[in-house]
Protein backbone atom coordinates (compact mmCIF):
# COMPACT_ATOMS: atom_id res chain seq x y z
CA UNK A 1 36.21 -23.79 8.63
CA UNK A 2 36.56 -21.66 5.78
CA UNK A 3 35.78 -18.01 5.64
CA UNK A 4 33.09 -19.12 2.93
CA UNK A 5 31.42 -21.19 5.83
CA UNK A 6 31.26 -18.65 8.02
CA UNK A 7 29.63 -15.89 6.20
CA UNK A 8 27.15 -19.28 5.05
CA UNK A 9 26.76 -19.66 9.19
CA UNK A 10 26.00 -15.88 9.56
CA UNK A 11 23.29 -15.31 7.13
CA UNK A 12 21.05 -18.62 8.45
CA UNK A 13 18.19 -17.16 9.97
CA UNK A 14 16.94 -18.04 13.29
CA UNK A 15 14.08 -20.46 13.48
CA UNK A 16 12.52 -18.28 16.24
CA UNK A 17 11.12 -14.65 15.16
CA UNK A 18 11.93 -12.31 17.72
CA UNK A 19 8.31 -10.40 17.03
CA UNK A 20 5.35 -11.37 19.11
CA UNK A 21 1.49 -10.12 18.69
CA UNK A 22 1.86 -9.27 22.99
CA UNK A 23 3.57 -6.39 21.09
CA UNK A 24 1.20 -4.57 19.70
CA UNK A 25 -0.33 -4.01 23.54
CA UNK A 26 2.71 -1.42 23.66
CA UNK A 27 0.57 0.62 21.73
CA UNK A 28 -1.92 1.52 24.50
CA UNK A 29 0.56 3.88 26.60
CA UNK A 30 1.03 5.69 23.84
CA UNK A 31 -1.68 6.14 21.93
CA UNK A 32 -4.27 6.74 25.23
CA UNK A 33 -2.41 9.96 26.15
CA UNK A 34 -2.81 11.09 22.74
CA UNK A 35 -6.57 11.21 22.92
CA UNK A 36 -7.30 14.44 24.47
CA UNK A 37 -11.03 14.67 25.02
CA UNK A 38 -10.45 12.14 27.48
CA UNK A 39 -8.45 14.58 29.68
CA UNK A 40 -9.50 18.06 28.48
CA UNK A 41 -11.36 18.77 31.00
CA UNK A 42 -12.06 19.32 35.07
CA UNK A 43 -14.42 17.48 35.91
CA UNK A 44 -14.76 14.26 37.38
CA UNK A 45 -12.73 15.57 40.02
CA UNK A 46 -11.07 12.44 42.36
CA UNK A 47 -9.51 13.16 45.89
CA UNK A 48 -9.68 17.20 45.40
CA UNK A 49 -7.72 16.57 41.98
CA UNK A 50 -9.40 17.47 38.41
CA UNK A 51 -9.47 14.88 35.94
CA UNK A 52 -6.17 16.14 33.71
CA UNK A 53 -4.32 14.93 37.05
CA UNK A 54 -5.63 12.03 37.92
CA UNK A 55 -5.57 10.83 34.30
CA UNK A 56 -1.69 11.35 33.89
CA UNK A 57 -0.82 8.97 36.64
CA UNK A 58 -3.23 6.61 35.41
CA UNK A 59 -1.68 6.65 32.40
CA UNK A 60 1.76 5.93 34.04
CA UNK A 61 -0.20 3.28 35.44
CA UNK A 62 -1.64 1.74 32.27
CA UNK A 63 2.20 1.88 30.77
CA UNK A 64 3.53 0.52 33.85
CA UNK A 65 0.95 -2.53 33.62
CA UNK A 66 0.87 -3.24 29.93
CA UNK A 67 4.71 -3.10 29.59
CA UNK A 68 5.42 -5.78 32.31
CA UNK A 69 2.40 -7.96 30.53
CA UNK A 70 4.03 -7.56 27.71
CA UNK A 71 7.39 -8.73 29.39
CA UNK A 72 6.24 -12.01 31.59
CA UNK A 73 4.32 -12.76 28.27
CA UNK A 74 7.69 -12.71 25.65
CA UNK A 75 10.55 -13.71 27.52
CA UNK A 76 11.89 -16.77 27.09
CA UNK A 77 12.96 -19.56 29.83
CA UNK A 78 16.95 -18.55 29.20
């Protein structure tokens, strides 16, 4: 094979694309913290905790939950 070929071989593009729409549910984790009024506050309070406590873990939670969704649905069967 000449060095010609293999530069050829290199620049062939994959017929998979590595980009999935499952993606875009990344976006959740981090756009959800962003919206303050959601936590900015103290009331509800859950389990003696005010709501800007309780909210931070269950947006750890959301993260947690979307990115392995976001895993089982994209890998592949290698």
């Amino acid at each position: 094979m000449s060095l010609n070929d293999e530069t050829r071989a290199r620049d062939v593009r994959p017929d998979h694309s590595e980009h999935s729409p499952w993606n875009y549910l990344l976006a959740i984790p981090i756009v959800l913290p962003l919206l303050t009024p959601l936590f900015n506050r103290k009331e509800p309070i859950f389990l003696g905790f005010p709501a800007f406590y309780w909210l931070q873990l269950a947006f750890v939670l959301v993260g947690v939950a979307t990115t392995v969704t976001v895993y089982r649905m994209t890998k592949r069967g290698d």
